[in-house]
Structure formats: C-alpha cells, structure tokens
Protein backbone atom coordinates (compact mmCIF):
# COMPACT_ATOMS: atom_id res chain seq x y z
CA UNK A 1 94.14 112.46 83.99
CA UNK A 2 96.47 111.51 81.03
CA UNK A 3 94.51 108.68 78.87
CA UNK A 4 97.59 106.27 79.72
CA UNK A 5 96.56 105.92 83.40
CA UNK A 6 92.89 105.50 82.65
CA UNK A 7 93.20 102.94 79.63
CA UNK A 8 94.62 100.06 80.86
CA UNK A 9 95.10 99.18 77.22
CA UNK A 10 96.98 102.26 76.21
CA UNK A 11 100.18 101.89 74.44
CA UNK A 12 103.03 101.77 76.80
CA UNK A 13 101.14 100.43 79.62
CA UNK A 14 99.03 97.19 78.61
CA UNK A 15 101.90 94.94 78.63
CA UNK A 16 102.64 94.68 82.08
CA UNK A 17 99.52 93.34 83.68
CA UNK A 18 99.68 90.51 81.35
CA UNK A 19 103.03 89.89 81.83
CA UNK A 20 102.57 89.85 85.65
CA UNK A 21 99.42 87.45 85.46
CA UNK A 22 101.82 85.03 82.83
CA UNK A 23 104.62 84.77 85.90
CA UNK A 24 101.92 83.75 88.10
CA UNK A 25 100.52 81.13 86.56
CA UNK A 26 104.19 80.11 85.66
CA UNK A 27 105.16 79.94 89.39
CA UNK A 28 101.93 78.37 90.70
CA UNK A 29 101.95 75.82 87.93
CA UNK A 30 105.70 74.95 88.17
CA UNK A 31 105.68 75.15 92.44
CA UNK A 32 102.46 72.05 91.63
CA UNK A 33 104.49 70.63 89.21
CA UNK A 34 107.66 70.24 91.31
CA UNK A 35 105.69 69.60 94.62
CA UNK A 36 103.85 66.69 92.73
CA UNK A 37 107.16 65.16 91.52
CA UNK A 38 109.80 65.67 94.13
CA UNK A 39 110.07 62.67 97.11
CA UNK A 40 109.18 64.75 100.40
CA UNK A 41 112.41 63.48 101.64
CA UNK A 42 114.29 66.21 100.24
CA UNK A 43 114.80 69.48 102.35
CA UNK A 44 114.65 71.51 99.26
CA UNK A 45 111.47 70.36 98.56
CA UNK A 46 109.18 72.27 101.12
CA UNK A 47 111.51 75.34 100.80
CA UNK A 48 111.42 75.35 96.55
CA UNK A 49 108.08 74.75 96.06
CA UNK A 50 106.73 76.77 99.29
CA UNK A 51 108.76 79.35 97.56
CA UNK A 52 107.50 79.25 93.96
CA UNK A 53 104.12 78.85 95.38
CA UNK A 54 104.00 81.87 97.43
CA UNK A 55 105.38 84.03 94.80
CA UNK A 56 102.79 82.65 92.07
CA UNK A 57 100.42 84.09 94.85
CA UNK A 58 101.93 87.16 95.43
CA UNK A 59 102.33 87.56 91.55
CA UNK A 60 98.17 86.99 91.82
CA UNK A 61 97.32 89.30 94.32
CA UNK A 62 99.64 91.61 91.92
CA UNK A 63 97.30 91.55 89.06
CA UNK A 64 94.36 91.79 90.86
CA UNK A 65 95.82 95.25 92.27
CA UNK A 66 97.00 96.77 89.38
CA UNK A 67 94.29 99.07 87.94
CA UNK A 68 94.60 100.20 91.79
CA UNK A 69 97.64 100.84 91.85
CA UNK A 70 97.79 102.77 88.96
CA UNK A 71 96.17 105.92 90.73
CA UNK A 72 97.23 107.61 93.33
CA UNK A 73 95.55 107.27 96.20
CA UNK A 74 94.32 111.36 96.11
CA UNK A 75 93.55 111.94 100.00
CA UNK A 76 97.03 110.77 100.61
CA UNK A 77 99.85 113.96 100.87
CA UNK A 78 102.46 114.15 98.06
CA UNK A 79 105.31 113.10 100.17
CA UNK A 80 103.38 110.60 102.42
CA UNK A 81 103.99 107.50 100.70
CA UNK A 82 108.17 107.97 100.01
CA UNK A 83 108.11 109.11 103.72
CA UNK A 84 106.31 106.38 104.87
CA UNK A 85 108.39 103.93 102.20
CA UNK A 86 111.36 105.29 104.23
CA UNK A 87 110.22 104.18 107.87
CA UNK A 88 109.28 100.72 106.77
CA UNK A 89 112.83 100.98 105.72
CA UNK A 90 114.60 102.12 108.79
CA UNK A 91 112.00 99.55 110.88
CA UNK A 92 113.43 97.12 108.49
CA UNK A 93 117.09 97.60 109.88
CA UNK A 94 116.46 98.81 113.01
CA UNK A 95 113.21 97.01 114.73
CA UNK A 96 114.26 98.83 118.03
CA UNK A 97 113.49 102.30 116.32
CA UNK A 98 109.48 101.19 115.97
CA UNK A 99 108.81 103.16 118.68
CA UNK A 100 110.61 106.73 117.42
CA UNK A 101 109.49 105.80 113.77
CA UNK A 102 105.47 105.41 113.83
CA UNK A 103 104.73 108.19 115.80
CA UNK A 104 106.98 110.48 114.22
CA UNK A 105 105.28 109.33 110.44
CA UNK A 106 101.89 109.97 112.53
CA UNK A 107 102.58 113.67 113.70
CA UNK A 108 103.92 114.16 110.20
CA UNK A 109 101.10 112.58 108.27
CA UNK A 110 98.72 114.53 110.99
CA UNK A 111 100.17 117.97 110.39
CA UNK A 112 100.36 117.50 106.79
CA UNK A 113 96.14 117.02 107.02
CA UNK A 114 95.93 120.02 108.83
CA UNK A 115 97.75 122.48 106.79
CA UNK A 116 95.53 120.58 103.95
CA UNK A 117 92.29 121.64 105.97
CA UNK A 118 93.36 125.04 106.67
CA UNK A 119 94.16 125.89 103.10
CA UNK A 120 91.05 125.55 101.82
C-alpha cells in the first residue's frame, strides 16, 4: 500500500479530515445558533436550521468514516462499486426500475464471486 493511504498524516492527504470535522462543527454550531435566536413563527426556521443541523451531522458521521473510507473495501470486485453507484442512480430516476435493477446488480455481483472462486 502506498504510505499516503496508510498515514493519515501524509502530505497531500491530512488536510481533508480536518477540514471536514471544521464544517461540522460550523453547521451544528450555527444550525444551534440560529435555532436559539429565530421566533418559531417563521417557516424558514424549522427548514434552515433542520437543514444546517442535519448536514453538521452528516459532516460528523463523515469524519468518523474517513480512515474507512480510505481503503478499499478488498472482498469487493473492481467494478462493483461504480456498477452499483450506477443503479442507485437509475433507481434514483426511475423508482419503477427497482425491480429490473437489484437483481440484475445481484447476478452480476454473484457471477463476479464466482469467477473470483474459480480462479484461484
């Protein structure tokens, strides 16, 4: 493994987990801070801060995930994930095709396992 993806200091790479734990705290303490000062009789209120709230959360979960992220999950096939990225996608548009979609990413994912187990 290169040192950059197992140094989470490593030049090139140690900025951006701090910079995503910085946003958090920026949108959880600025969704309080606007939720504490706005009157509740504003419409914009519950949407703005529920907003800024859930993305200081999100931005959270983020950081937590990183080093995670950061490898490759190694029992999944190369092409898995962008295939998988691509039926989310299609779902996405069309909810209807659900039912063409996940078991067509299933028989791929499925034969891609097997040819993995027969070649070795």
């Amino acid at each position: 493994m290169p040192p950059s993806t197992t140094n989470p200091a490593a030049p090139g790479t140690g900025w951006r987990r701090p910079l995503i734990l910085v946003l958090s705290i920026v949108l959880l303490a600025v969704g309080a801070f606007v939720r504490a000062t706005t009157d509740e009789s504003s419409g914009h209120w519950n949407f703005g801060t529920g907003t800024l709230l859930r993305l200081g959360l999100t931005f959270g979960a983020l950081w937590l995930a990183w080093p995670s992220l950061q490898r490759p999950a190694s029992w999944l096939p190369a092409g898995m994930p962008f295939l998988m990225l691509v039926g989310v996608g299609v779902i996405a548009a069309q909810p209807r095709l659900v039912v063409a979609v996940v078991p067509a990413i299933g028989l791929l994912f499925a034969l891609s396992v097997a040819v993995r187990i027969f070649r070795t």
